[in-house]
C-alpha atoms as a PDB file:
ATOM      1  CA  UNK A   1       0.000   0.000   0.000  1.00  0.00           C
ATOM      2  CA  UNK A   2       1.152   3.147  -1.055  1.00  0.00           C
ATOM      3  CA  UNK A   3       1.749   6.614   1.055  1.00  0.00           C
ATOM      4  CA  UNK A   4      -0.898   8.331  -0.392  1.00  0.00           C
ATOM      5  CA  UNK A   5      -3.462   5.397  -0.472  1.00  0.00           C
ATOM      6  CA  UNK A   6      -3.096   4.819   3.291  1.00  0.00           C
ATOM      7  CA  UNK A   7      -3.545   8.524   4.030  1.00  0.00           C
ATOM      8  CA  UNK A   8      -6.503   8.552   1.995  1.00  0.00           C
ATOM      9  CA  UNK A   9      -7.737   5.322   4.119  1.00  0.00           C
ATOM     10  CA  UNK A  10      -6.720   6.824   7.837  1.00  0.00           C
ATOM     11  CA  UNK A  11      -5.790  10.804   7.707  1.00  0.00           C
ATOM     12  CA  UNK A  12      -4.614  10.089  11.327  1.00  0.00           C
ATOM     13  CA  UNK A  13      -1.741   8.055  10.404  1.00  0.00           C
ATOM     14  CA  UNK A  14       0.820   8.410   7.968  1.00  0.00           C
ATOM     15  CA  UNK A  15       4.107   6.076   6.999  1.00  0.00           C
ATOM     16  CA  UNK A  16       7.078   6.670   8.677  1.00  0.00           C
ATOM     17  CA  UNK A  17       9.697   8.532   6.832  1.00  0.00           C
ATOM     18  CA  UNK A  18      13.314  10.228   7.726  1.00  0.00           C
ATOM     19  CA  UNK A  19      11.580  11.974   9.740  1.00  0.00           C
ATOM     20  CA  UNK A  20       8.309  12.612  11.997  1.00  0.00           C
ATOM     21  CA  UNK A  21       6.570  15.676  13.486  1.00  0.00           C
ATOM     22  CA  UNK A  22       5.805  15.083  16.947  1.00  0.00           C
ATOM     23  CA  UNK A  23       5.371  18.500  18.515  1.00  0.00           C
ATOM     24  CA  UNK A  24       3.222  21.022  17.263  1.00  0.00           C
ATOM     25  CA  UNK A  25       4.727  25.109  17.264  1.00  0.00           C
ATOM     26  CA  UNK A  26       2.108  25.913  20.044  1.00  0.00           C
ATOM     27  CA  UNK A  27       3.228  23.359  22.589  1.00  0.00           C
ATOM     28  CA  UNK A  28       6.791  24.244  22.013  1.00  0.00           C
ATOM     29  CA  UNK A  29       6.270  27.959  22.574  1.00  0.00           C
ATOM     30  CA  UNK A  30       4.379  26.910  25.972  1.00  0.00           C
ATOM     31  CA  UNK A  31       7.288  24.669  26.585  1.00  0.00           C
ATOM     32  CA  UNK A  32      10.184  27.252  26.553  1.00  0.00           C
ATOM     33  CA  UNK A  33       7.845  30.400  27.536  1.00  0.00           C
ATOM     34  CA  UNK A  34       7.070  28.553  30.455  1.00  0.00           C
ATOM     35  CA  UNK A  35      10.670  27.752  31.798  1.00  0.00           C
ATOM     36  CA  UNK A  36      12.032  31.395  31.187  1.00  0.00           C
ATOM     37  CA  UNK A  37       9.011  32.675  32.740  1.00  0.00           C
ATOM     38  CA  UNK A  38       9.680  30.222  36.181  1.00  0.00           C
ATOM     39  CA  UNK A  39      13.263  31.570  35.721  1.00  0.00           C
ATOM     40  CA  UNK A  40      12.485  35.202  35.647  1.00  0.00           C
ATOM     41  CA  UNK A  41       9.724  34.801  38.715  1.00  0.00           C
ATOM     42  CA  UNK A  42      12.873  33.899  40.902  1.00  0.00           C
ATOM     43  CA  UNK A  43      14.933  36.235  39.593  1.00  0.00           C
ATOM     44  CA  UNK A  44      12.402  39.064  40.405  1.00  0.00           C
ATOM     45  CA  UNK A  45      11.271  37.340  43.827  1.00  0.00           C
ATOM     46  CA  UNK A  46      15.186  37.352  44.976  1.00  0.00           C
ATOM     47  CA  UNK A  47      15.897  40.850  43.423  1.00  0.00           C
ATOM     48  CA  UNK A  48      12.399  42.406  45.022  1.00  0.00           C
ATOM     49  CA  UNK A  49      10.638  43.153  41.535  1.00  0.00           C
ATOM     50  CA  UNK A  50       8.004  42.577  42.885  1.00  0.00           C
ATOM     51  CA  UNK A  51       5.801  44.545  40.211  1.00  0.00           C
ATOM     52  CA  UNK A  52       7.638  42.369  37.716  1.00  0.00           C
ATOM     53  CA  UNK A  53       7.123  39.577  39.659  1.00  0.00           C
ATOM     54  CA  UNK A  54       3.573  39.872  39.275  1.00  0.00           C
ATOM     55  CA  UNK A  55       3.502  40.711  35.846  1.00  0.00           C
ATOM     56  CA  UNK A  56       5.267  37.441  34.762  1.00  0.00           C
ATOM     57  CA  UNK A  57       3.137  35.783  37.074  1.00  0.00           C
ATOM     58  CA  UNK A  58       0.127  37.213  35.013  1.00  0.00           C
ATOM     59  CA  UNK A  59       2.137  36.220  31.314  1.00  0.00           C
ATOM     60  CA  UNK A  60       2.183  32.219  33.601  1.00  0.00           C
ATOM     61  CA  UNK A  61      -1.798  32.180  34.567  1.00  0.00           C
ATOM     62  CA  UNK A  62      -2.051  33.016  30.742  1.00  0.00           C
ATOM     63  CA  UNK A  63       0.260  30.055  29.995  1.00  0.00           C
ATOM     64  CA  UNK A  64      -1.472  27.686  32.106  1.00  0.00           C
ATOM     65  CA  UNK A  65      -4.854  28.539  30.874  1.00  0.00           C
ATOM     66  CA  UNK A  66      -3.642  27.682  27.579  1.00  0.00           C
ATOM     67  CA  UNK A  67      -1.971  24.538  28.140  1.00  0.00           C
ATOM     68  CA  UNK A  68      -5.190  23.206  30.036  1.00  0.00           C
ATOM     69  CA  UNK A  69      -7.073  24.387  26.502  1.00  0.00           C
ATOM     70  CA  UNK A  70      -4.827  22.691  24.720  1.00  0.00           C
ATOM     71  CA  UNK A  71      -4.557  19.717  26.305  1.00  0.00           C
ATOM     72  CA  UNK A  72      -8.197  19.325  25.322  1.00  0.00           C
ATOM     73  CA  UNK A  73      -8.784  20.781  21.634  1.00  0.00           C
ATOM     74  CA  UNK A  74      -4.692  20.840  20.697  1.00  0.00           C
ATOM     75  CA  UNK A  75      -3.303  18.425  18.419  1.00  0.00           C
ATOM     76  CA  UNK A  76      -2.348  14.611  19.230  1.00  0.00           C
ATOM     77  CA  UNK A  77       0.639  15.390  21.489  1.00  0.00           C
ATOM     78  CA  UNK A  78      -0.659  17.985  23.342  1.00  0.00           C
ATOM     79  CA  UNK A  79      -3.797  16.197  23.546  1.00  0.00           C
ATOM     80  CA  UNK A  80      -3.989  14.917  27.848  1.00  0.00           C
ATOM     81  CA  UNK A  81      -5.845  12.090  26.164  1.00  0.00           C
ATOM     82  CA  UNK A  82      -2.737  11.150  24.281  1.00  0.00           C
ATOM     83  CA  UNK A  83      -0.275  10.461  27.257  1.00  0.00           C
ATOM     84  CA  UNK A  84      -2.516  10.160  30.407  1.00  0.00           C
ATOM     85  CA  UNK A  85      -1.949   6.565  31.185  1.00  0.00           C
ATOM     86  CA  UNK A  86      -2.941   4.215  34.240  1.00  0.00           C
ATOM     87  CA  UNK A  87      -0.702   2.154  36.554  1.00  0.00           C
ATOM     88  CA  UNK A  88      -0.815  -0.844  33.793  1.00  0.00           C
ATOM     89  CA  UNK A  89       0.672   1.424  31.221  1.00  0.00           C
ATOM     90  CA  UNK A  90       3.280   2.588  33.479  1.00  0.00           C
ATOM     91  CA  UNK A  91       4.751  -0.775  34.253  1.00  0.00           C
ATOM     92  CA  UNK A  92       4.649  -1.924  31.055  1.00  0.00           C
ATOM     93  CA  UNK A  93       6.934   1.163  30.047  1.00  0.00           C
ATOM     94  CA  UNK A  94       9.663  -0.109  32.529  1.00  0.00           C
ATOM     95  CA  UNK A  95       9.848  -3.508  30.915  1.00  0.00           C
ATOM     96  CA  UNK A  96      10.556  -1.174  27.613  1.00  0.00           C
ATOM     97  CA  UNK A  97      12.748   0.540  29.120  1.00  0.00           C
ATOM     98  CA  UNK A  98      14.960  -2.558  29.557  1.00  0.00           C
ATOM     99  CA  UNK A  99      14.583  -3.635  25.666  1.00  0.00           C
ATOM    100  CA  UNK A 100      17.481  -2.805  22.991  1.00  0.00           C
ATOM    101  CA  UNK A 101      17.400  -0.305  21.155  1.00  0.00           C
ATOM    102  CA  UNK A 102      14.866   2.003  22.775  1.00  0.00           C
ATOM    103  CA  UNK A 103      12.444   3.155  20.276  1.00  0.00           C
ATOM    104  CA  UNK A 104      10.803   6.480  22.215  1.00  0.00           C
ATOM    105  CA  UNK A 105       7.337   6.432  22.060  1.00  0.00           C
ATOM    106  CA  UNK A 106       5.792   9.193  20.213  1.00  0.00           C
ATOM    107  CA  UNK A 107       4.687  12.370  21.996  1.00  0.00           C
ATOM    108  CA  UNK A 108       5.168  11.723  26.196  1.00  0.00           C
ATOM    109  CA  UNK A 109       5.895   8.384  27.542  1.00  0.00           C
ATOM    110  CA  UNK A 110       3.700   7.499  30.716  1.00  0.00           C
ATOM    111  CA  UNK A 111       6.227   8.254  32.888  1.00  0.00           C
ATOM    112  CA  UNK A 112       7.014  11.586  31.127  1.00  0.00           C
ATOM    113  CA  UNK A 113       3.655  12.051  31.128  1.00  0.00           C
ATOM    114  CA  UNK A 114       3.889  11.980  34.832  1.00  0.00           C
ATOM    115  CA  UNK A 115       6.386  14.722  35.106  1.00  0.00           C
ATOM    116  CA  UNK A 116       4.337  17.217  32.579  1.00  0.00           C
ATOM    117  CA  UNK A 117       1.023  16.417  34.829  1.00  0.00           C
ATOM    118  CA  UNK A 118       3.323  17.051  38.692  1.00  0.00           C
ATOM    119  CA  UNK A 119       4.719  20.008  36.376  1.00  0.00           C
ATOM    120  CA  UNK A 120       1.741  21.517  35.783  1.00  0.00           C
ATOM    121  CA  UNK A 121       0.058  21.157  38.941  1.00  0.00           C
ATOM    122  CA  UNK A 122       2.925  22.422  40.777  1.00  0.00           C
ATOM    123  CA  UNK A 123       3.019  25.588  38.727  1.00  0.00           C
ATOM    124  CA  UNK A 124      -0.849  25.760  39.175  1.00  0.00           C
ATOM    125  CA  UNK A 125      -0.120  25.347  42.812  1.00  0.00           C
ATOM    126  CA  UNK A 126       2.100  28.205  43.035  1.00  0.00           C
ATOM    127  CA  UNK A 127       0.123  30.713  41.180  1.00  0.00           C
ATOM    128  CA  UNK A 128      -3.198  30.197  43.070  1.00  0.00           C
ATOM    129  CA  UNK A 129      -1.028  30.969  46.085  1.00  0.00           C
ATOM    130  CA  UNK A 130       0.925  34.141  44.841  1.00  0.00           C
ATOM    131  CA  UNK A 131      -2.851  35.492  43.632  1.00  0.00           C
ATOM    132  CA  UNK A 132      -3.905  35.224  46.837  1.00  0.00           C
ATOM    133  CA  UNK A 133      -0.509  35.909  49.114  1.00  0.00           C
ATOM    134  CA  UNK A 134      -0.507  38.865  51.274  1.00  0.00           C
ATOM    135  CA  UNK A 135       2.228  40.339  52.358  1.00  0.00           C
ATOM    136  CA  UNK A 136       3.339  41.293  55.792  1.00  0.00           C
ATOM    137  CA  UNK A 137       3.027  45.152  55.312  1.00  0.00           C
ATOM    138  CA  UNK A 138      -0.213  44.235  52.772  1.00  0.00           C
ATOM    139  CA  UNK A 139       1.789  46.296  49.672  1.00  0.00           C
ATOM    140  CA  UNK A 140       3.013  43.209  47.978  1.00  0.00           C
ATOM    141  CA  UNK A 141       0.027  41.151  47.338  1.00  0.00           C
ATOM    142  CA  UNK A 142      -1.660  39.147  44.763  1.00  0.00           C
ATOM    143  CA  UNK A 143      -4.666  40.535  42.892  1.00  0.00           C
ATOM    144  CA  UNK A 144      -7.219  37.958  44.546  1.00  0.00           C
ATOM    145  CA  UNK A 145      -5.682  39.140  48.187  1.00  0.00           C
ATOM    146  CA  UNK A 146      -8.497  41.207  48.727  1.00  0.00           C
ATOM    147  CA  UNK A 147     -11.115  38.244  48.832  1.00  0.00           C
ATOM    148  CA  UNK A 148      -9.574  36.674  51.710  1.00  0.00           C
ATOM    149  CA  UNK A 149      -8.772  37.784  55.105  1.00  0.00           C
ATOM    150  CA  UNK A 150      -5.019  38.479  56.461  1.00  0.00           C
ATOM    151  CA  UNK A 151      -4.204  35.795  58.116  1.00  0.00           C
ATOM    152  CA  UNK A 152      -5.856  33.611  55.295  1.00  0.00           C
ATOM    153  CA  UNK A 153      -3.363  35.308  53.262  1.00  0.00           C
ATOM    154  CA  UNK A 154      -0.455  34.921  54.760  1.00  0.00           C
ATOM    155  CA  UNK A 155      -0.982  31.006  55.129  1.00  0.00           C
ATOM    156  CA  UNK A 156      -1.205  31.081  51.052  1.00  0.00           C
ATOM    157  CA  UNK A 157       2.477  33.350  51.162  1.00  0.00           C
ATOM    158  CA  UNK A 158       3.888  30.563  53.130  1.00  0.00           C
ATOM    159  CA  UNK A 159       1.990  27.870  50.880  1.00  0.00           C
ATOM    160  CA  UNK A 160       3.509  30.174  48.059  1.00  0.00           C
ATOM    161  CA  UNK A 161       7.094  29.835  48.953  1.00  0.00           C
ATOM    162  CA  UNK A 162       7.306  26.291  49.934  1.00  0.00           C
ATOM    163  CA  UNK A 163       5.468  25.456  46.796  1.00  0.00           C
ATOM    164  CA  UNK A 164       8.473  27.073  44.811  1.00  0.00           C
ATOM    165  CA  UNK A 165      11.013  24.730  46.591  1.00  0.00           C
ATOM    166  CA  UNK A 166       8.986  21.480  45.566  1.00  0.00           C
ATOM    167  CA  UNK A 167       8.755  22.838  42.149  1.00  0.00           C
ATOM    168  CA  UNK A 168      12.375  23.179  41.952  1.00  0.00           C
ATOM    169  CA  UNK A 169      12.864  19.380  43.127  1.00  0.00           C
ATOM    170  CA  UNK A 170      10.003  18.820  40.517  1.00  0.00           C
ATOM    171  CA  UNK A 171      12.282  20.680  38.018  1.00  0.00           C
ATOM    172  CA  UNK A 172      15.827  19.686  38.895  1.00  0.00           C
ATOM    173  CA  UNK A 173      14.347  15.398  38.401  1.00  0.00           C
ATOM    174  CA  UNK A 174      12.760  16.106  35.114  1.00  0.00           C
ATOM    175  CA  UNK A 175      16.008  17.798  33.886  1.00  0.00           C
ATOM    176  CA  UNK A 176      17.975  14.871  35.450  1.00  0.00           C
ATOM    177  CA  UNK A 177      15.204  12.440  33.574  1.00  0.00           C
ATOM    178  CA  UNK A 178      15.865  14.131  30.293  1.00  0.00           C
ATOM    179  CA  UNK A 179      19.873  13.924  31.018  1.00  0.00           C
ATOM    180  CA  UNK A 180      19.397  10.351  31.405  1.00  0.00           C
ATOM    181  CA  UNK A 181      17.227   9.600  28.521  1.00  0.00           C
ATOM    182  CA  UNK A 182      20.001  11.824  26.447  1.00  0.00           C
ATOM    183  CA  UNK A 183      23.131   9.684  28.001  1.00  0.00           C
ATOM    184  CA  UNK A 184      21.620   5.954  28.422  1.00  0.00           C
ATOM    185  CA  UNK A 185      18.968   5.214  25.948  1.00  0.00           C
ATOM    186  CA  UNK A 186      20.553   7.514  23.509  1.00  0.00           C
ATOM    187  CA  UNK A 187      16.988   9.172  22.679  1.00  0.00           C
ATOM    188  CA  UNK A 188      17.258  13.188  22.705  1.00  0.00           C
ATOM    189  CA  UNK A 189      14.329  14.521  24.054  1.00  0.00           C
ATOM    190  CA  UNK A 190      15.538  18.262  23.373  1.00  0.00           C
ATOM    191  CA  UNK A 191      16.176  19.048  19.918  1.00  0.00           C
ATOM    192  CA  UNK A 192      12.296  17.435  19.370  1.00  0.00           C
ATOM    193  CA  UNK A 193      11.346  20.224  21.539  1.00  0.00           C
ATOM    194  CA  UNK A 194      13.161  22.813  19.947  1.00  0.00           C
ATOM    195  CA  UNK A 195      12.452  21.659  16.583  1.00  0.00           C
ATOM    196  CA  UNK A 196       8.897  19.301  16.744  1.00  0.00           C
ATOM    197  CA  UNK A 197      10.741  16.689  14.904  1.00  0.00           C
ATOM    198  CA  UNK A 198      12.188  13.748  15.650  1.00  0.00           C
ATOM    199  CA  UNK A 199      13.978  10.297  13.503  1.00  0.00           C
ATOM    200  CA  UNK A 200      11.835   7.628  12.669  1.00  0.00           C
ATOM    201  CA  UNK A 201      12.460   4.313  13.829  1.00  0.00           C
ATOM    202  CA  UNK A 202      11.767   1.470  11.764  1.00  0.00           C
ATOM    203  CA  UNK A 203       8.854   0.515  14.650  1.00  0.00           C
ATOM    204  CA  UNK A 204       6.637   3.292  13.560  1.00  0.00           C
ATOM    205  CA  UNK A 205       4.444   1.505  11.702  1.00  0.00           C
ATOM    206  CA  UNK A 206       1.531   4.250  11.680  1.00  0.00           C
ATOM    207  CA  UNK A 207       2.785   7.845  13.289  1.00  0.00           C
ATOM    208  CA  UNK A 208      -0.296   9.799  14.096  1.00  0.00           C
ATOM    209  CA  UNK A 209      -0.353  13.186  12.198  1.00  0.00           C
ATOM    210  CA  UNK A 210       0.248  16.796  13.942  1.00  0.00           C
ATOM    211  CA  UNK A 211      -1.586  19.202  13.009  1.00  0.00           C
ATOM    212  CA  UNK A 212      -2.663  22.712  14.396  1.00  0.00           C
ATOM    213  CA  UNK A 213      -5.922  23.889  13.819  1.00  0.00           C
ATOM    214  CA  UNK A 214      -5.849  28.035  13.550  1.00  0.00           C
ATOM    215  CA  UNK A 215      -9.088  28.650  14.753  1.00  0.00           C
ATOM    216  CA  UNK A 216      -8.663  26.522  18.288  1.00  0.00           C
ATOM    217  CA  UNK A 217      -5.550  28.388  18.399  1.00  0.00           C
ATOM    218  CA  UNK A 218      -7.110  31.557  18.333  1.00  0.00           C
ATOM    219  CA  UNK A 219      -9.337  30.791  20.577  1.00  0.00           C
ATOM    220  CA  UNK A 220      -7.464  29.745  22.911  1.00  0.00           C
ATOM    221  CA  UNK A 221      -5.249  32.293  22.687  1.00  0.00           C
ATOM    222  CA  UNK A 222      -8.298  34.523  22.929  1.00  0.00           C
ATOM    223  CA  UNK A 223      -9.414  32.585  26.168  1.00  0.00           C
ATOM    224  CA  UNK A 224      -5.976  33.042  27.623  1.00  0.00           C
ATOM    225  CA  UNK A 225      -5.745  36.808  27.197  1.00  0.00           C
ATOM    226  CA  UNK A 226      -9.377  37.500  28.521  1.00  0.00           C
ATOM    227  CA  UNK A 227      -8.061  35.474  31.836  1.00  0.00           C
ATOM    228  CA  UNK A 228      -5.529  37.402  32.019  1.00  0.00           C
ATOM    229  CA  UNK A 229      -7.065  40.755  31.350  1.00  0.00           C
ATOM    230  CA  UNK A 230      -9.665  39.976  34.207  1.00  0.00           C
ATOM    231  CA  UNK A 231      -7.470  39.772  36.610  1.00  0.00           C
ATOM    232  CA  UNK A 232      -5.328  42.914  36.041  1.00  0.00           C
ATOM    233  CA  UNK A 233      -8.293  44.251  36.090  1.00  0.00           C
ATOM    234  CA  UNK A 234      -9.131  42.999  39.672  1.00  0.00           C
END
């Protein structure tokens, strides 16, 4: 069967080829936006920039809301429908992990799919507290402050900063997990990232396509931005 004819028969799949697009331009653009904005958060925290600091926080809520859009309506990758797995998955990944050569799945792995999900819901964690953090002398606080009382407040300042060190241990293993990947199975999980492509292995028998669609971008983009502009507007 022919390229084209199995297109024609499944426009989810295509043959493998040099080649394959795994990660769409939106997801990558989350990907790095997201770790220079955790980078500059600290960097304004530790330098007290703290109107700064709030600003990037607002350009992170904005990120968030996005990847939760996509993760729903983006393409196969970025899809949480792709790479959510359950415990059976997860230990049958180990046993592949012990097979030569490693052919990396396409998209996340389940246990990469573990770190994007403790990722995520650490850097959720650490918003919700900075929107609602007060400060000691009440001038730095988060927008959402207001709605809660100032002891209430504090408790979520405290939640905030101890939520920044377990994102850092959450940070500092996936970097390690990549490192590994890199040095022992000999599967770079970077330059897919930075480019969306990655080789094909000969075990790709049918490589689900990636494709954007413009107008779920834009909305989401759209859905982003209005979050965003609410709550400078608080």
């Amino acid at each position: 069967m022919t390229a084209s004819a199995l297109t024609m028969t499944n426009p989810e799949t295509a043959l493998p080829s040099s080649s394959v697009k795994v990660w769409d331009g939106a997801i990558r653009l989350f990907h790095w936006s997201m770790a220079a904005m955790i980078v500059a958060m600290w960097w304004t925290a530790e330098n007290h920039a703290m109107d700064w600091h709030r600003r990037i926080g607002m350009v992170l809520v904005g990120l968030v809301v996005f990847r939760l859009y996509w993760g729903v309506f983006g393409s196969t990758t970025a899809r949480f429908s792709s790479f959510v797995r359950g415990p059976k998955a997860i230990l049958a990944y180990f046993k592949k992990l012990t097979t030569k050569p490693y052919v990396p799945d396409f998209g996340h792995n389940p246990l990469g799919a573990l770190s994007v999900i403790a990722l995520l819901l650490a850097v959720m964690f650490q918003l919700t507290a900075g929107l609602f953090a007060v400060d000691t002398d009440g001038l730095e606080s988060g927008p959402l402050s207001r709605f809660v009382d100032f002891d209430t407040g504090r408790m979520f300042a405290e939640l905030h900063e101890t939520g920044f060190n377990v994102l850092l241990w959450l940070i500092g293993l996936h970097l390690v997990a990549v490192a590994l990947y890199t040095i022992v199975l000999r599967a770079n999980l970077i330059i897919p990232m930075i480019t969306g492509s990655r080789k094909s292995e000969p075990a790709d028998e049918a490589i689900p396509v990636v494709k954007v669609s413009i107008i779920r971008l834009v909305i989401g983009v759209a859905i982003s931005a209005g979050v965003v502009w609410y709550l400078f507007g608080l």
